[in-house]
N, C-alpha and C. Protein backbone atom coordinates (compact mmCIF):
# COMPACT_ATOMS: atom_id res chain seq x y z
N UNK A 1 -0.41 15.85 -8.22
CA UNK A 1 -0.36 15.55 -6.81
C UNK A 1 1.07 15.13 -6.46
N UNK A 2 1.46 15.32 -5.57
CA UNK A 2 2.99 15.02 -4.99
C UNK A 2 2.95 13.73 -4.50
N UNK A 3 4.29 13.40 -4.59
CA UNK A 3 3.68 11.61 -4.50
C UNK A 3 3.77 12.09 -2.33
N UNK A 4 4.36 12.82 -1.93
CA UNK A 4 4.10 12.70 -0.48
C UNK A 4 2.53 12.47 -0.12
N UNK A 5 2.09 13.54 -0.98
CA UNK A 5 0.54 13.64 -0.34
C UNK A 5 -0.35 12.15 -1.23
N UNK A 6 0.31 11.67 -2.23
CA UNK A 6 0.05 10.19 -2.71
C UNK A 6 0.16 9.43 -1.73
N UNK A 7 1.17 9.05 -1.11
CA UNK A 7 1.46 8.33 -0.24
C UNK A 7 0.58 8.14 0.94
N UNK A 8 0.20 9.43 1.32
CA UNK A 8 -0.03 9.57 2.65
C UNK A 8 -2.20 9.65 2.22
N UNK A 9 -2.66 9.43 1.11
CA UNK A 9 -3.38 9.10 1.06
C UNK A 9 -3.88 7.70 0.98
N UNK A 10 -2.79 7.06 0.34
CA UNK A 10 -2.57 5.70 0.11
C UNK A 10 -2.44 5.00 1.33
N UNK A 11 -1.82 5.46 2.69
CA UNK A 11 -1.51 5.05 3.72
C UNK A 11 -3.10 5.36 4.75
N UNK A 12 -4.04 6.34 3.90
CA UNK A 12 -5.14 6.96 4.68
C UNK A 12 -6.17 5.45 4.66
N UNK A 13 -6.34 5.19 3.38
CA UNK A 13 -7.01 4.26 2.43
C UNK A 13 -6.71 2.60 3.26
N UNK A 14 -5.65 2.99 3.27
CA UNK A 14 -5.21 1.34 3.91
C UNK A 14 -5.46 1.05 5.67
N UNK A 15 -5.18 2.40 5.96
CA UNK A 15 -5.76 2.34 7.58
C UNK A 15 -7.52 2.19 7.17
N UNK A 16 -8.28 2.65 6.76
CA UNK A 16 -9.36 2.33 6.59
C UNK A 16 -9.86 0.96 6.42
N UNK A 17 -8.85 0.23 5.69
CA UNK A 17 -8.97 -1.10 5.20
C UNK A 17 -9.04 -1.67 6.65
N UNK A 18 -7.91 -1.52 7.50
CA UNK A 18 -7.33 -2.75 8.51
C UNK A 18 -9.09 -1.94 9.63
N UNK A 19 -9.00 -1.06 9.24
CA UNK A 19 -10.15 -0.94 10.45
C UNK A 19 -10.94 -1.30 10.09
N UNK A 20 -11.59 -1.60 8.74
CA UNK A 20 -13.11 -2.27 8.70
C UNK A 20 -12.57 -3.91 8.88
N UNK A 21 -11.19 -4.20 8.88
CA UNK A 21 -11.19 -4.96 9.19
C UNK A 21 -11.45 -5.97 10.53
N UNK A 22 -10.62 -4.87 11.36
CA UNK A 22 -11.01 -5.43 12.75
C UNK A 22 -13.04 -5.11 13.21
N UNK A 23 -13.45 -4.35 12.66
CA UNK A 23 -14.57 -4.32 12.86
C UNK A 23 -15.92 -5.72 12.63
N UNK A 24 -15.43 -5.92 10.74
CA UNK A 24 -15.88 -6.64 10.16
C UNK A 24 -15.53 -8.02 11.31
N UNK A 25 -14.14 -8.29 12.33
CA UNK A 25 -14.57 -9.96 12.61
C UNK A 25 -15.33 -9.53 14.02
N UNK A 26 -15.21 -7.99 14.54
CA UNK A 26 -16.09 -8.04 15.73
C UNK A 26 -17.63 -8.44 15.47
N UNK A 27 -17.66 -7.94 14.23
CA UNK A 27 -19.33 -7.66 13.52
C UNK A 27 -19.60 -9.86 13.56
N UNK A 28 -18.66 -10.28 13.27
CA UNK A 28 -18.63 -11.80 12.83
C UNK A 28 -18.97 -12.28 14.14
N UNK A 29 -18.27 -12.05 15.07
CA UNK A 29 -18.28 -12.92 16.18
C UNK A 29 -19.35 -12.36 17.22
N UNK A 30 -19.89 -11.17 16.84
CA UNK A 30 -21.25 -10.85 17.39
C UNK A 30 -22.30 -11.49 17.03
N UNK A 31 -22.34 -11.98 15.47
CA UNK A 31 -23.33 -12.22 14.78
C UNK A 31 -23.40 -13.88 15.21
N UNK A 32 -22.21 -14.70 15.44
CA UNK A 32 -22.10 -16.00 15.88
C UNK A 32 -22.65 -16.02 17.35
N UNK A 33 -22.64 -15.41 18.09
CA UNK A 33 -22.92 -15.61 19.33
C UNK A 33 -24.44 -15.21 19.83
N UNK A 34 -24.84 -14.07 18.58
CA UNK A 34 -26.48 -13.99 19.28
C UNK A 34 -27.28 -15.19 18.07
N UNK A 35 -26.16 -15.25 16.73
CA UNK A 35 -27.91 -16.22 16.22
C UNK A 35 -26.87 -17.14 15.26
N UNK A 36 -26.58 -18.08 15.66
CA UNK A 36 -25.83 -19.46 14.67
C UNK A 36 -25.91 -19.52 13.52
N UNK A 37 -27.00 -19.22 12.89
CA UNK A 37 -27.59 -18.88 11.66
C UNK A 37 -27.08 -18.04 10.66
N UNK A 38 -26.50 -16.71 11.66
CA UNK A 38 -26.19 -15.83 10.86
C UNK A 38 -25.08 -15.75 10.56
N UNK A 39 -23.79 -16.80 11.07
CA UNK A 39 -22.90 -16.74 10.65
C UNK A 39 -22.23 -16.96 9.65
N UNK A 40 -22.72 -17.99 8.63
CA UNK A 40 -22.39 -17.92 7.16
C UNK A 40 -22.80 -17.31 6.41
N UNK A 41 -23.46 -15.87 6.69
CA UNK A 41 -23.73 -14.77 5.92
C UNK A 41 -22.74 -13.31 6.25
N UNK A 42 -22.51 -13.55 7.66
CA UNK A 42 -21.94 -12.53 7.96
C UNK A 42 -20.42 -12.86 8.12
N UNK A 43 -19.73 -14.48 7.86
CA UNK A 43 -18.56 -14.22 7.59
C UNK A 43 -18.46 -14.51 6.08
N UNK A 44 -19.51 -14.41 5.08
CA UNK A 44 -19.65 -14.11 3.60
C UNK A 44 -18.95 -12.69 3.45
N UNK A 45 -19.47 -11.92 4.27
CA UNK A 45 -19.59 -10.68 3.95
C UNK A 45 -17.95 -10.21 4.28
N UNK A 46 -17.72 -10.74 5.59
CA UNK A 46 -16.48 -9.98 5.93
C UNK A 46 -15.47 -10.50 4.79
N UNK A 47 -15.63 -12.03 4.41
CA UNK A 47 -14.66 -12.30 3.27
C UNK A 47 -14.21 -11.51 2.46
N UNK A 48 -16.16 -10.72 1.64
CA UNK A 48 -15.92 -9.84 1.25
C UNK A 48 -15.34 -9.02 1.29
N UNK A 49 -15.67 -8.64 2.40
CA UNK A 49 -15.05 -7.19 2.55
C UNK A 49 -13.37 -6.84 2.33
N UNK A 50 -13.08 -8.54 2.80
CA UNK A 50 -11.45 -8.64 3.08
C UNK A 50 -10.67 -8.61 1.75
N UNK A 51 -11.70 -9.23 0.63
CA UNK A 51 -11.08 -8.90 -0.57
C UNK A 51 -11.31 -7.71 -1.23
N UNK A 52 -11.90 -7.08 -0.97
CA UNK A 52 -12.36 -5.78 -1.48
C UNK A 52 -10.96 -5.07 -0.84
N UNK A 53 -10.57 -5.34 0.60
CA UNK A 53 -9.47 -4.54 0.90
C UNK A 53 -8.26 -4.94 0.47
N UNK A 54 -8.21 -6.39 0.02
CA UNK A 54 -6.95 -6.87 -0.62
C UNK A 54 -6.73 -6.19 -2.05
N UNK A 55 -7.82 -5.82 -2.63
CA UNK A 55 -8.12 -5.24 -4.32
C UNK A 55 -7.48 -3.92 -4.41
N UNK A 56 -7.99 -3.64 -3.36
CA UNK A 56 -7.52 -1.89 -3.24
C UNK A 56 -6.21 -1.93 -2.80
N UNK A 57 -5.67 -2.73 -2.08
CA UNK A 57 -3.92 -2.72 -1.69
C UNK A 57 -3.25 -2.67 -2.94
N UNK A 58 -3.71 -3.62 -3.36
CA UNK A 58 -3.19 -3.71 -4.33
C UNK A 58 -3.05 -2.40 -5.59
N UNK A 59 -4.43 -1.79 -5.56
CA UNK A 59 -4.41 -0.76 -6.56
C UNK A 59 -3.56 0.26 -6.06
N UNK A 60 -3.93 0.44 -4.82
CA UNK A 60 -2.78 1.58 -4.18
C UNK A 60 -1.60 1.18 -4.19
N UNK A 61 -0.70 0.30 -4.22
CA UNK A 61 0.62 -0.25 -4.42
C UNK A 61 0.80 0.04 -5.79
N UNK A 62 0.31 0.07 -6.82
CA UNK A 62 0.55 -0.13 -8.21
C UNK A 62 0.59 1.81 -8.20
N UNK A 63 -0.40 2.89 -7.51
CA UNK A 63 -0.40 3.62 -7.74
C UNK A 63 0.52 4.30 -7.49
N UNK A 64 0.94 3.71 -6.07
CA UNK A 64 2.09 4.36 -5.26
C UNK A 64 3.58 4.39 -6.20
N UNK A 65 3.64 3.05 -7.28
CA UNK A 65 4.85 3.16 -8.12
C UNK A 65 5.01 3.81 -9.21
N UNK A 66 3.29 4.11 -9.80
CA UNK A 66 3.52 4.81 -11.21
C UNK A 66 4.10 6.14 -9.96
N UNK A 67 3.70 6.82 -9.35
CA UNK A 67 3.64 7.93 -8.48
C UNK A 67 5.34 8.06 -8.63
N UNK A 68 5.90 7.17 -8.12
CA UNK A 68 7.46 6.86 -7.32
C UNK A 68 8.23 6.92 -9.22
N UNK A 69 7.73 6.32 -10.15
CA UNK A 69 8.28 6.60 -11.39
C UNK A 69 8.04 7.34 -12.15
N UNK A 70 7.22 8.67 -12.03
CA UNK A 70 6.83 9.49 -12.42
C UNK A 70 7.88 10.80 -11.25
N UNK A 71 7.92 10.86 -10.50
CA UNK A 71 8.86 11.48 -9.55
C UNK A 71 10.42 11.34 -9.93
N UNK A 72 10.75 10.08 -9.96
CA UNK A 72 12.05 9.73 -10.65
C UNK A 72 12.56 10.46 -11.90
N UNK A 73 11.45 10.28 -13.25
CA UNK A 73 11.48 10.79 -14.27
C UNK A 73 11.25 12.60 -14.45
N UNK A 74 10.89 13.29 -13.33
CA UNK A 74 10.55 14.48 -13.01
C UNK A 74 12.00 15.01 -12.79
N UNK A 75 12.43 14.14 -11.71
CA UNK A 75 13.88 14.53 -11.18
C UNK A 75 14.95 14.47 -12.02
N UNK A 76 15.40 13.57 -13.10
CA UNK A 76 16.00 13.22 -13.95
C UNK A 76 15.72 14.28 -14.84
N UNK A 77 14.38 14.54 -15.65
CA UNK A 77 14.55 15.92 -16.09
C UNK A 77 15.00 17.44 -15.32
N UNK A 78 14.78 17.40 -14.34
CA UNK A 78 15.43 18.75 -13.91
C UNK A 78 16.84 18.77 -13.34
N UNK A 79 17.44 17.29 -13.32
CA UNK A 79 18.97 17.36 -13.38
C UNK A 79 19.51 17.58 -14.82
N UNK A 80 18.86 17.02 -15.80
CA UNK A 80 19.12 17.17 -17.15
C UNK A 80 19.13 18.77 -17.47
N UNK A 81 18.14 18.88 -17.35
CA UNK A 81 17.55 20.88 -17.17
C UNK A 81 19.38 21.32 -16.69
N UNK A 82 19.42 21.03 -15.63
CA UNK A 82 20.46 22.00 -15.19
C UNK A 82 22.12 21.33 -15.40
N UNK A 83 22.07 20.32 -16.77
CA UNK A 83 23.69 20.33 -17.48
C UNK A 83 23.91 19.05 -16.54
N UNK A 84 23.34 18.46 -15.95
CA UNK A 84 24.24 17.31 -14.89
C UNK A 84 23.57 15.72 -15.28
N UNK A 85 24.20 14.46 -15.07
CA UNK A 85 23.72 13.71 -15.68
C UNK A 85 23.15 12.58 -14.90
N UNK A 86 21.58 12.26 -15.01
CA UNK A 86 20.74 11.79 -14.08
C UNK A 86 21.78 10.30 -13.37
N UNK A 87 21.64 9.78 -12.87
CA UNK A 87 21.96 8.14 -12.87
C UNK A 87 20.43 7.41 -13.04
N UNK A 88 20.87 6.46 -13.51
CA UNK A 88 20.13 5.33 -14.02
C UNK A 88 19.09 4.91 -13.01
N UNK A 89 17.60 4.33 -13.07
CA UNK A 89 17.03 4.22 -11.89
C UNK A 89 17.32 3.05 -11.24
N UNK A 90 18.26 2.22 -11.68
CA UNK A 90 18.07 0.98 -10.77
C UNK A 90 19.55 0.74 -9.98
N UNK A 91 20.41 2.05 -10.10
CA UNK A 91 21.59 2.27 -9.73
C UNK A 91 21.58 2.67 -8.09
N UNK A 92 22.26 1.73 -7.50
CA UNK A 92 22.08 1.30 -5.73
C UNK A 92 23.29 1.74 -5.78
N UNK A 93 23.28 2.42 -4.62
CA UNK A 93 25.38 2.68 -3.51
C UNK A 93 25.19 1.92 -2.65
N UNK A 94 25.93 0.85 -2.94
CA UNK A 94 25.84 0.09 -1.48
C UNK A 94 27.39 0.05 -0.63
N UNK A 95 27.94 0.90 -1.11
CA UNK A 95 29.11 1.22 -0.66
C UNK A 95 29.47 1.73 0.99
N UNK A 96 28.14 2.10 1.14
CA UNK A 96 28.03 2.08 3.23
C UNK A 96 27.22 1.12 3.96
N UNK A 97 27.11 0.29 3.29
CA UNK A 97 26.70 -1.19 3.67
C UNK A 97 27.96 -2.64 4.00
N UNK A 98 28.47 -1.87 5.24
CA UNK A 98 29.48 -2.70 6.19
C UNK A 98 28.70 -3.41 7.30
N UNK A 99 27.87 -4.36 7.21
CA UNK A 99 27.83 -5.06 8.60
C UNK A 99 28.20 -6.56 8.25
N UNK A 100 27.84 -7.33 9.14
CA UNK A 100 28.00 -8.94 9.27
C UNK A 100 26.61 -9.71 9.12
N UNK A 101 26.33 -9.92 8.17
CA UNK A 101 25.15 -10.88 7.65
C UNK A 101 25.29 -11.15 6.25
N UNK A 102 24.77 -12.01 5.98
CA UNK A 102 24.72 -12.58 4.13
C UNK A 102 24.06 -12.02 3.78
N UNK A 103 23.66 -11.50 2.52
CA UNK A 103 22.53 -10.93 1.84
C UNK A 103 22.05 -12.05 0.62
């Protein structure tokens, strides 16, 4: 899989997340307003739910880098392939980085 179409599944996955999210507190604050009762079950659930979407960020972040270092190492071989010599992966140009702020 190409990490573009990685990405952009990863980005599919996570919009899914934020929308059951906003759903899950409409679902909460419906459930508070028709029956008092039901609200420490149904903001059980959204908790849930919220970590279930925090779990998966997370897995998709981790996937998104093997993805991003597996691409790197792809590229590096086919500069190698063609006689030229990769640079290192943690090698930054920050040589067009002229403004006014501290870093």
């Amino acid at each position: 899989m190409q990490p573009a179409a990685l990405a952009g599944a990863a980005l599919g996955r996570l919009a899914h997340h934020a929308v059951s999210g906003v759903v899950g507190v409409a679902v909460l604050r419906g459930a508070s307003k028709a029956a008092p009762k039901a609200k420490p079950a149904a903001r059980k659930a959204v908790v849930g739910s919220l970590a279930g979407g925090i779990m998966a960020a997370r897995w998709l972040g981790s996937a998104a880098e093997e993805a991003r270092l597996k691409a790197g190492d792809m590229m590096a071989e086919a500069r190698s392939s063609l006689g030229e010599e990769a640079p290192p992966p943690s090698a930054v140009d920050i040589s067009g980085h002229h403004h006014d702020h501290e870093h």
